[in-house]
Structures are given as structure tokens and as C-alpha cells.
PDB file of N, CA and C in Angstrom:
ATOM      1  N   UNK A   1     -40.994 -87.790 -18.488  1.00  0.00           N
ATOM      2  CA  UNK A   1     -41.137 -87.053 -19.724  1.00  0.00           C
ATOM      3  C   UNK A   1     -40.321 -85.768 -19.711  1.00  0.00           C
ATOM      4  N   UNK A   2     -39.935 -85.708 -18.484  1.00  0.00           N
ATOM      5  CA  UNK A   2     -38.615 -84.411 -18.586  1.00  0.00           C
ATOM      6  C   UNK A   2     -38.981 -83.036 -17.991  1.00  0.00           C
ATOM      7  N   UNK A   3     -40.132 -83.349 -17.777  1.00  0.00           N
ATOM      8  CA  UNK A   3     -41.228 -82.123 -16.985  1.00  0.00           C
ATOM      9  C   UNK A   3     -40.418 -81.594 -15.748  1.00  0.00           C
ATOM     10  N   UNK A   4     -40.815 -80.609 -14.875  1.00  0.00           N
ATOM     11  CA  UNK A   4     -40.538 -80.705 -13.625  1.00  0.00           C
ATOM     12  C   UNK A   4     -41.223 -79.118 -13.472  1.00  0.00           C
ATOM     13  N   UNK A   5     -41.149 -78.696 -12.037  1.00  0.00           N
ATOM     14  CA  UNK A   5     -42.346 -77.806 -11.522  1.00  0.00           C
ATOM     15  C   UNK A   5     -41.098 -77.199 -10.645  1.00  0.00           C
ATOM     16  N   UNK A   6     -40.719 -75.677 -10.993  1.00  0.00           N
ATOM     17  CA  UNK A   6     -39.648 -74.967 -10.534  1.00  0.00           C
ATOM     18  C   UNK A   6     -40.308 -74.854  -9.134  1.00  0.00           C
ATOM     19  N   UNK A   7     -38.846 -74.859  -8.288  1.00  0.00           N
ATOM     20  CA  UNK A   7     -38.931 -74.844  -6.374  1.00  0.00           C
ATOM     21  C   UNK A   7     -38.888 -76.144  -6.374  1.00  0.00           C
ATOM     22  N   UNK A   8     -39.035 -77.259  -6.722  1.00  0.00           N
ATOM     23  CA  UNK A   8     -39.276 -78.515  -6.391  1.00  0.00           C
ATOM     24  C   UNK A   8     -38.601 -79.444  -7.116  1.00  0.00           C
ATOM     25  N   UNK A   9     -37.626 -80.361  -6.251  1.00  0.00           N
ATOM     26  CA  UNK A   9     -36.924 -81.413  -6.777  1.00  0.00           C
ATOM     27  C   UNK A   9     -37.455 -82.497  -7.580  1.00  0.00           C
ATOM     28  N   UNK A  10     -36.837 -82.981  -8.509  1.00  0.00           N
ATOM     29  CA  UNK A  10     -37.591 -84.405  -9.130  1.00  0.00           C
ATOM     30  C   UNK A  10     -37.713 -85.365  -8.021  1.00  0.00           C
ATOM     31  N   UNK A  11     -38.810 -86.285  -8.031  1.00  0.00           N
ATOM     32  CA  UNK A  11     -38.794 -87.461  -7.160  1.00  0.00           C
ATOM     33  C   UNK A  11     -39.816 -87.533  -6.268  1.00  0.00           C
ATOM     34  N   UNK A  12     -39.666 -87.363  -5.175  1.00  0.00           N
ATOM     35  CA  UNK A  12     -40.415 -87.297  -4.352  1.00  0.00           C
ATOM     36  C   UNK A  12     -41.273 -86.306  -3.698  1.00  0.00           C
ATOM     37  N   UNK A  13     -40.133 -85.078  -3.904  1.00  0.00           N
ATOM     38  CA  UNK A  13     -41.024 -83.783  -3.541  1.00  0.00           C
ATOM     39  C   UNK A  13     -41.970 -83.184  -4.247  1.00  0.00           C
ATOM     40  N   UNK A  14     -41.497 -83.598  -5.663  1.00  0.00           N
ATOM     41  CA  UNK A  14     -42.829 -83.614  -6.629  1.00  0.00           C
ATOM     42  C   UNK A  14     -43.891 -84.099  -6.486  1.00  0.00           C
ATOM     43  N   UNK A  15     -43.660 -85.625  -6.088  1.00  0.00           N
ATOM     44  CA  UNK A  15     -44.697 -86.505  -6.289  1.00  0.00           C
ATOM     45  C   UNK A  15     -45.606 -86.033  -4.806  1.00  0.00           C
ATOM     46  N   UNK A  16     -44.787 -85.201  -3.758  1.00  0.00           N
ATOM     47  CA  UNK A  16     -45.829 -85.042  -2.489  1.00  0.00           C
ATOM     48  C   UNK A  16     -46.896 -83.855  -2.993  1.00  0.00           C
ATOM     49  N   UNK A  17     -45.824 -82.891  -3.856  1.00  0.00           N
ATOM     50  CA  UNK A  17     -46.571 -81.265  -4.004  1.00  0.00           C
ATOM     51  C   UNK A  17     -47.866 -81.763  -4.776  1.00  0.00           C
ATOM     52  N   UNK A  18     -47.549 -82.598  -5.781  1.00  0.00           N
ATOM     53  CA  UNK A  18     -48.694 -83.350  -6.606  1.00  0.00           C
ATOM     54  C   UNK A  18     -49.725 -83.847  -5.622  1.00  0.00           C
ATOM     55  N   UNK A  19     -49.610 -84.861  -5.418  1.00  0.00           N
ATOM     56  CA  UNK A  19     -50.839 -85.234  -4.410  1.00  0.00           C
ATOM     57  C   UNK A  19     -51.331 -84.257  -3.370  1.00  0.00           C
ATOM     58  N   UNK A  20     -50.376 -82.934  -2.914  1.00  0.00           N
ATOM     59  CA  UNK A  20     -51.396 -82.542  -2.038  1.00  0.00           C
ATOM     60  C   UNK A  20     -52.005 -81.056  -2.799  1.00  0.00           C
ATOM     61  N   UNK A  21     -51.535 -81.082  -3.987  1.00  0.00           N
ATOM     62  CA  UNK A  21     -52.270 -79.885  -4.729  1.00  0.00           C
ATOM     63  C   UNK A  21     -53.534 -80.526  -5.254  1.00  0.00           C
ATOM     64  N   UNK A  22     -53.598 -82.092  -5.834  1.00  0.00           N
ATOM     65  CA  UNK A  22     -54.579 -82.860  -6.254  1.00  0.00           C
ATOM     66  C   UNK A  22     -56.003 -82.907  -5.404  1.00  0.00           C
ATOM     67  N   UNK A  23     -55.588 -83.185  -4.197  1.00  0.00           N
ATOM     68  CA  UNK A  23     -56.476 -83.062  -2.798  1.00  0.00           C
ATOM     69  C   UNK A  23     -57.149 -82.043  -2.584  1.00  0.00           C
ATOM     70  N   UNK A  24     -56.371 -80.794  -3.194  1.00  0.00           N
ATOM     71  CA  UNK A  24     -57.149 -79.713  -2.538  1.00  0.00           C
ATOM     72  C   UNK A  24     -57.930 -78.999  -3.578  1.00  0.00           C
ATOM     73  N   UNK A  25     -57.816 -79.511  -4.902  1.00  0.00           N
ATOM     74  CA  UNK A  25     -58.594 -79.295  -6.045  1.00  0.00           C
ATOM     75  C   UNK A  25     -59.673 -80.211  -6.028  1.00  0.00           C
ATOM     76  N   UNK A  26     -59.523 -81.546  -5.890  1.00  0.00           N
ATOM     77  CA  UNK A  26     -60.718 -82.061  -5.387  1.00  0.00           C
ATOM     78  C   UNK A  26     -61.802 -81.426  -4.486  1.00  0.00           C
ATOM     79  N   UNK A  27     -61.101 -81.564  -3.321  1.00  0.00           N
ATOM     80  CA  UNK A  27     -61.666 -81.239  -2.284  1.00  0.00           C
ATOM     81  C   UNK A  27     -62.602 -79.848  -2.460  1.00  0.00           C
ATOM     82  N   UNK A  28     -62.056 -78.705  -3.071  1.00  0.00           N
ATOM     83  CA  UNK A  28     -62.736 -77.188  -2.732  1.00  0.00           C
ATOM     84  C   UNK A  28     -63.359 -77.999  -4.504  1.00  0.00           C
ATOM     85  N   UNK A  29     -63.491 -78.614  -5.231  1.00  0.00           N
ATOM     86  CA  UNK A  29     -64.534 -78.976  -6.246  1.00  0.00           C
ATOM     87  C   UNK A  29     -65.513 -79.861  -5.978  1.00  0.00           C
ATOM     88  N   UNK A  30     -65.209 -80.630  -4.954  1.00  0.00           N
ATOM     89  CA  UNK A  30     -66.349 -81.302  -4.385  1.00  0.00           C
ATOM     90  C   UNK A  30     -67.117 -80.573  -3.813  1.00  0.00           C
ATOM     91  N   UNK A  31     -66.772 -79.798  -2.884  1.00  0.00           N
ATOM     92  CA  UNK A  31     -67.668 -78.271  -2.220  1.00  0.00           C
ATOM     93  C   UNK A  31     -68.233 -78.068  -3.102  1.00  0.00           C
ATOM     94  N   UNK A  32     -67.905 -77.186  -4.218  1.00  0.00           N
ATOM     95  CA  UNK A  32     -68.481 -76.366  -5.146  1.00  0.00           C
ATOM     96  C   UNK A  32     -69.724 -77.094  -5.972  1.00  0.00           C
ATOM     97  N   UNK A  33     -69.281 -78.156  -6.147  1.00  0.00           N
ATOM     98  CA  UNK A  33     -70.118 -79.007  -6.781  1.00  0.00           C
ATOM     99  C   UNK A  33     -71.654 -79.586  -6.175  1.00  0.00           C
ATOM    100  N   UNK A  34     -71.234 -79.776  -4.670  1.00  0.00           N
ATOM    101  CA  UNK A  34     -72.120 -80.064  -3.760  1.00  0.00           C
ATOM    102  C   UNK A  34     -73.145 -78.655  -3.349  1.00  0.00           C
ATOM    103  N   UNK A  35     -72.376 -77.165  -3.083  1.00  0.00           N
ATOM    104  CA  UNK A  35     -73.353 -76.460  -3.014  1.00  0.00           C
ATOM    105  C   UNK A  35     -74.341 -75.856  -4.447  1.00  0.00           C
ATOM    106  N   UNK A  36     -73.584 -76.255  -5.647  1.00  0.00           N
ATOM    107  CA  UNK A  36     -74.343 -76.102  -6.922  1.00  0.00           C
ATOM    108  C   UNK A  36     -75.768 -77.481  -6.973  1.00  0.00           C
ATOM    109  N   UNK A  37     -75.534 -78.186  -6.455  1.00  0.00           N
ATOM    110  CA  UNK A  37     -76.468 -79.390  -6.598  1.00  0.00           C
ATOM    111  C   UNK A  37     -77.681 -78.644  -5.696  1.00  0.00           C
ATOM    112  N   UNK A  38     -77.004 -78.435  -4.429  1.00  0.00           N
ATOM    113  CA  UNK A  38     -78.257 -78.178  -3.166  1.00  0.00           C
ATOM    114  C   UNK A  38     -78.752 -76.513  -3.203  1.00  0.00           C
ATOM    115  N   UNK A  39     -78.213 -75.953  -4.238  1.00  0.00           N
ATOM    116  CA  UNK A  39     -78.652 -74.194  -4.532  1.00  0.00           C
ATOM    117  C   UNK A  39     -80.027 -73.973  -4.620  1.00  0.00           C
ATOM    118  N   UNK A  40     -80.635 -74.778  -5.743  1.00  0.00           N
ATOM    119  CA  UNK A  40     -81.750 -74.821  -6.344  1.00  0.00           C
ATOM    120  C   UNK A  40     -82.820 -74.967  -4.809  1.00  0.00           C
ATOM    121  N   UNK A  41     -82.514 -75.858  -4.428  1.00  0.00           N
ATOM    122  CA  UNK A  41     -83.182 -76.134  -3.077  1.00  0.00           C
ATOM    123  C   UNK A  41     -83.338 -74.574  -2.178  1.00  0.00           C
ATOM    124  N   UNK A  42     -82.344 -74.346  -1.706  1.00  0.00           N
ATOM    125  CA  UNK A  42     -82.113 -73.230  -1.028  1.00  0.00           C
ATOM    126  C   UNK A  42     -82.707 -72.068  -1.196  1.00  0.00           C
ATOM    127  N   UNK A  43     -82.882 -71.824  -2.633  1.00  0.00           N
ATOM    128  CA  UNK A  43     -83.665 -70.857  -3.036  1.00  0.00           C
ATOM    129  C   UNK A  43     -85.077 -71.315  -3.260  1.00  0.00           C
ATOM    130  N   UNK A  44     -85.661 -72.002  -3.679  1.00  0.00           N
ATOM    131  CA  UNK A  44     -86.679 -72.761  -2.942  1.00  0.00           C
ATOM    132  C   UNK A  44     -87.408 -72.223  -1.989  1.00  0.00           C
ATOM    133  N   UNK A  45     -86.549 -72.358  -1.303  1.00  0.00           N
ATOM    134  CA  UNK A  45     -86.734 -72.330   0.646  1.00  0.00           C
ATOM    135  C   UNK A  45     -86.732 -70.940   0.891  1.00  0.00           C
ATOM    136  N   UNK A  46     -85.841 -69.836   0.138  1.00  0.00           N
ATOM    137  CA  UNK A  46     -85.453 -68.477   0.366  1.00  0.00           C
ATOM    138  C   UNK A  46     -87.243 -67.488   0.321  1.00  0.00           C
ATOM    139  N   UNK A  47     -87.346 -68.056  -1.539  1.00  0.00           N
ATOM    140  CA  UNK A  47     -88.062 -67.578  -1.997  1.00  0.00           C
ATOM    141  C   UNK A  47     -89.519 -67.989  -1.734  1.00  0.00           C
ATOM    142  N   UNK A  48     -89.535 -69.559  -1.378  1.00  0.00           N
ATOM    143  CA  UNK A  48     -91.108 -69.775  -0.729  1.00  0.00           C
ATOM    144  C   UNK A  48     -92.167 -70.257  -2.552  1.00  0.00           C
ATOM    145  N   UNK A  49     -90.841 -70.272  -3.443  1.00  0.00           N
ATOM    146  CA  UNK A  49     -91.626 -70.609  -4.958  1.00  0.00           C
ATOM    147  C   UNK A  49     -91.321 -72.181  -4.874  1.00  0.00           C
ATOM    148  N   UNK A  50     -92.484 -72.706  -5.008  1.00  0.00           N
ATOM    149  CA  UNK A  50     -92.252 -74.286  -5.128  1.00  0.00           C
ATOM    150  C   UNK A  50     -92.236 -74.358  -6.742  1.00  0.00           C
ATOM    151  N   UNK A  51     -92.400 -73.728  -7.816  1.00  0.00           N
ATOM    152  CA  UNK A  51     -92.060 -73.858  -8.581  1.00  0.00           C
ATOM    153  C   UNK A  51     -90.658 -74.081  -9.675  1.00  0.00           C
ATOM    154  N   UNK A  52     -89.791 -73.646  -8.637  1.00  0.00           N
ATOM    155  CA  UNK A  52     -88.419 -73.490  -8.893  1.00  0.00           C
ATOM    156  C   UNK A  52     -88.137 -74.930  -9.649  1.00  0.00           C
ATOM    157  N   UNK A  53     -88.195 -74.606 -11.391  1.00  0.00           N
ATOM    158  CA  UNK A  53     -87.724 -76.158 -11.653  1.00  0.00           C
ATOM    159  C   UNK A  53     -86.194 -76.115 -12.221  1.00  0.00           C
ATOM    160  N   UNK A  54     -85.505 -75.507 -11.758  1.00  0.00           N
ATOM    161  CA  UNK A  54     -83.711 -75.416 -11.655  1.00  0.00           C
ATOM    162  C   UNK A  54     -83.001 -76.366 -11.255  1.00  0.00           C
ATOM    163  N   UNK A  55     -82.315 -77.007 -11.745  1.00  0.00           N
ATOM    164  CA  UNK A  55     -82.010 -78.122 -11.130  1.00  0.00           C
ATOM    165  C   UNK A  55     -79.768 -77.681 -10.909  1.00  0.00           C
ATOM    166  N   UNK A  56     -79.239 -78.436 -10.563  1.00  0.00           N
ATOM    167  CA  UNK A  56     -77.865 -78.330 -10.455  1.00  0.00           C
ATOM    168  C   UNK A  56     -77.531 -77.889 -11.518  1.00  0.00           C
ATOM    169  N   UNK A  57     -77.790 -79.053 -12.703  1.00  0.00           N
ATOM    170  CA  UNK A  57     -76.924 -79.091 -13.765  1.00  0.00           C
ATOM    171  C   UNK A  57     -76.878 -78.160 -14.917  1.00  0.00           C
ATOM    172  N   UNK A  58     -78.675 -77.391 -14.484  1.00  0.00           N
ATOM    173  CA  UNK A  58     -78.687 -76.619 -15.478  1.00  0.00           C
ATOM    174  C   UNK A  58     -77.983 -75.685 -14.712  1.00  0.00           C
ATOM    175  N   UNK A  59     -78.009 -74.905 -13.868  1.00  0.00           N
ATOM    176  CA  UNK A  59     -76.691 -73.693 -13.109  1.00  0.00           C
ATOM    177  C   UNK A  59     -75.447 -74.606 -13.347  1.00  0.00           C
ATOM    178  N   UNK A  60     -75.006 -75.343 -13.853  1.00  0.00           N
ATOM    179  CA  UNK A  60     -73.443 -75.534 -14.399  1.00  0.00           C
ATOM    180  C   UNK A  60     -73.575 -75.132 -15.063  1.00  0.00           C
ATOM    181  N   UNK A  61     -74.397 -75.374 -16.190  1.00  0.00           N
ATOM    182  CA  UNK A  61     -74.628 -75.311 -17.627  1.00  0.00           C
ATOM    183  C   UNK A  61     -74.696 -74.125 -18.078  1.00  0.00           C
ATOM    184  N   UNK A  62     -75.355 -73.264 -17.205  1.00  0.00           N
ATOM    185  CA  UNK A  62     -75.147 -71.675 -17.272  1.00  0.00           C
ATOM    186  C   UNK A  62     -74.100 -71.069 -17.296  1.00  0.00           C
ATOM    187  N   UNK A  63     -73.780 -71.097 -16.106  1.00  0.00           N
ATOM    188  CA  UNK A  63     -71.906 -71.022 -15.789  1.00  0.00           C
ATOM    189  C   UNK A  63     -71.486 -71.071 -16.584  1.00  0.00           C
ATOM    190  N   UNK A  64     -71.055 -72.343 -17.452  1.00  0.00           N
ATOM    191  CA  UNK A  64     -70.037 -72.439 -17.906  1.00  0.00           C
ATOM    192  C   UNK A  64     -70.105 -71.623 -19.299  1.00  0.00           C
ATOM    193  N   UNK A  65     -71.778 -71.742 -19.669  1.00  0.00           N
ATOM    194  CA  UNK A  65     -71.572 -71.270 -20.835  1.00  0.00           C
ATOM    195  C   UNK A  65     -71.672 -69.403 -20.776  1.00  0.00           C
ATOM    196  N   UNK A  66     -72.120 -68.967 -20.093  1.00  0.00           N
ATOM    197  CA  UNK A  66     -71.731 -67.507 -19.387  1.00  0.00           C
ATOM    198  C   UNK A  66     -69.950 -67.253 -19.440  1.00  0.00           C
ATOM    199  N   UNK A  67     -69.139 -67.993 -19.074  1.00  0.00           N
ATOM    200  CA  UNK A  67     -67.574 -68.115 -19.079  1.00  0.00           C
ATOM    201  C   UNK A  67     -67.111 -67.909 -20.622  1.00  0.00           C
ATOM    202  N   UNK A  68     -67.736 -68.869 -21.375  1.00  0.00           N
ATOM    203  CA  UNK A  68     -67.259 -69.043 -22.680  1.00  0.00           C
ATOM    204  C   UNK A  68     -67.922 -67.977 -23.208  1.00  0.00           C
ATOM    205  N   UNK A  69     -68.692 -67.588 -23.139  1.00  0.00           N
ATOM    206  CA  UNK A  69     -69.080 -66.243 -23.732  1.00  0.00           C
ATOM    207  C   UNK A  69     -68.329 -64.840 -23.616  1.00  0.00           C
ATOM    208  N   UNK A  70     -67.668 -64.894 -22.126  1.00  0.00           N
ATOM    209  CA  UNK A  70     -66.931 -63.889 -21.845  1.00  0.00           C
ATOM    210  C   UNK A  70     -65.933 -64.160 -22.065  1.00  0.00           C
ATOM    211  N   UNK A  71     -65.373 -64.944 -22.570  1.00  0.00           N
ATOM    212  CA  UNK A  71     -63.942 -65.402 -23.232  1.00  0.00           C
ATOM    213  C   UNK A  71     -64.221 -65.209 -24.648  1.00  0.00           C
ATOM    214  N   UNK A  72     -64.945 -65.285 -24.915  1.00  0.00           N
ATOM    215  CA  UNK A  72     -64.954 -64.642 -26.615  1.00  0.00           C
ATOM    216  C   UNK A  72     -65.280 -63.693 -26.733  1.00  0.00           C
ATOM    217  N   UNK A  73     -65.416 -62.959 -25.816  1.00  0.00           N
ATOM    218  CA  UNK A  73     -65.752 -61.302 -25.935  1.00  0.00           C
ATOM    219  C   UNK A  73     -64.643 -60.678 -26.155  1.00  0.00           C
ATOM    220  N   UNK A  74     -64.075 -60.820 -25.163  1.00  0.00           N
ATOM    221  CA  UNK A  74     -62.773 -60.505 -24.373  1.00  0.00           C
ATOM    222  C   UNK A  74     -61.805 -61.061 -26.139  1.00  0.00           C
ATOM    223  N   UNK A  75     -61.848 -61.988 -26.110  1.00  0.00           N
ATOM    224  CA  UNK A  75     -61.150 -62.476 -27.758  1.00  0.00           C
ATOM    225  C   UNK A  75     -61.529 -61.103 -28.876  1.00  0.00           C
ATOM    226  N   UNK A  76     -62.603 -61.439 -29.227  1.00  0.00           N
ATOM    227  CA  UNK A  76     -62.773 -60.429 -29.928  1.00  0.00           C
ATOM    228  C   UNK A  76     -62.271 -59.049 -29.824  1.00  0.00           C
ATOM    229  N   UNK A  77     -62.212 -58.492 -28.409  1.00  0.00           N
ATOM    230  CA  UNK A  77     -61.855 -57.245 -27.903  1.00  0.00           C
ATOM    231  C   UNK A  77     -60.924 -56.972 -28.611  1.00  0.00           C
ATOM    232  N   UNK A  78     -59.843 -58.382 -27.977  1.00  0.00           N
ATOM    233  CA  UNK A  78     -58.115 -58.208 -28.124  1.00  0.00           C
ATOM    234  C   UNK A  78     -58.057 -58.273 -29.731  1.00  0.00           C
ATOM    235  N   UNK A  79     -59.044 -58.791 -30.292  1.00  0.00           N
ATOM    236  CA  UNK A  79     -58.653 -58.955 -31.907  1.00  0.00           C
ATOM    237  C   UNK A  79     -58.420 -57.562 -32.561  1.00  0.00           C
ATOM    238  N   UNK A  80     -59.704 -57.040 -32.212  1.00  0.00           N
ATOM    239  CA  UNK A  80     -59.955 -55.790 -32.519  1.00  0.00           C
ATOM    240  C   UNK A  80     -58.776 -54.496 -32.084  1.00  0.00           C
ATOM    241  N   UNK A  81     -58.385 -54.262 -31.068  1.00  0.00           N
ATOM    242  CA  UNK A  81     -57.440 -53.477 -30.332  1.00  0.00           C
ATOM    243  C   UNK A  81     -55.751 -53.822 -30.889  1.00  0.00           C
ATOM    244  N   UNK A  82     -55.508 -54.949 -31.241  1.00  0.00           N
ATOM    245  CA  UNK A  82     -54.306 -55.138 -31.847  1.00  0.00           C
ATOM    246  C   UNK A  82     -53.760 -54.536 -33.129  1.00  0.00           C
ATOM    247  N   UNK A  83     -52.575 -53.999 -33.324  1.00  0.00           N
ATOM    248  CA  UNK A  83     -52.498 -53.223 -33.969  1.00  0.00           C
ATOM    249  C   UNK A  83     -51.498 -54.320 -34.876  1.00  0.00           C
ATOM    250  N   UNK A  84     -50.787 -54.031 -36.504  1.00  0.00           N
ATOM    251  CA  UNK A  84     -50.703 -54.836 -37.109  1.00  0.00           C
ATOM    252  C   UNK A  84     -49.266 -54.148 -36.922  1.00  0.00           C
TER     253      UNK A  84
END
């Protein structure tokens, strides 16, 4: 498609930088993902509350929507501060 990723030749050296940038985005997201699953637990255990009904998905769910919130802040900011 005509793409290419400056420092790096078409062909092959692409196709290596690709797969081993792919790997390592996996990889440190599989981490992340795995200690977001087993958190809830941990604190659990920290805090000694067996009540803790937190589960993984809702701390993604937080996250992410905590992110998008501060991205529209931050939007708004810049809306506001721009001069015409």
C-alpha cells in the first residue's frame, strides 16, 4: 500500500521490526491484563475485606473510562485557550 516506517528498508526488515514490535505489545499487554484480572484478589488479601466484589473488568472499565474523561477535559481546555 506504499507505507513504509523511516530507518527501515521495505521487505524484510520491516516485516522483522513488525513482528518483534508485535511481540512485545502483546507480551507487556498480556502482563497488564493478567495483573488487572488477579488485582481484585490481591487486595482482598491486602485488606482482609472478603467483601471486595471488584472484579477485573470492572477496573478496565474504570480505566478506560477515567482516560476518556481526561481526554475531553484536556479537549475542552485546548478549545477554550485557542485563540481565533
Amino acid at each position: 500500500m506504499g507505507g513504509f516506517i523511516p530507518g527501515y528498508r521495505p521487505g524484510e526488515k520491516t516485516t522483522e521490526f513488525l513482528q518483534k514490535l508485535s511481540t512485545r505489545i502483546t507480551l507487556f499487554g498480556a502482563f497488564f491484563l493478567g495483573f488487572i484480572a488477579i488485582l481484585p484478589l490481591i487486595m482482598e488479601q491486602l485488606t482482609k475485606v472478603k467483601t471486595f466484589n471488584m472484579g477485573g473488568t470492572s477496573v478496565l472499565i474504570l480505566v478506560a473510562v477515567a482516560i476518556e474523561i481526561k481526554r475531553e477535559v484536556e479537549a475542552q481546555i485546548t478549545m477554550r485557550e485557542y485563540d481565533y
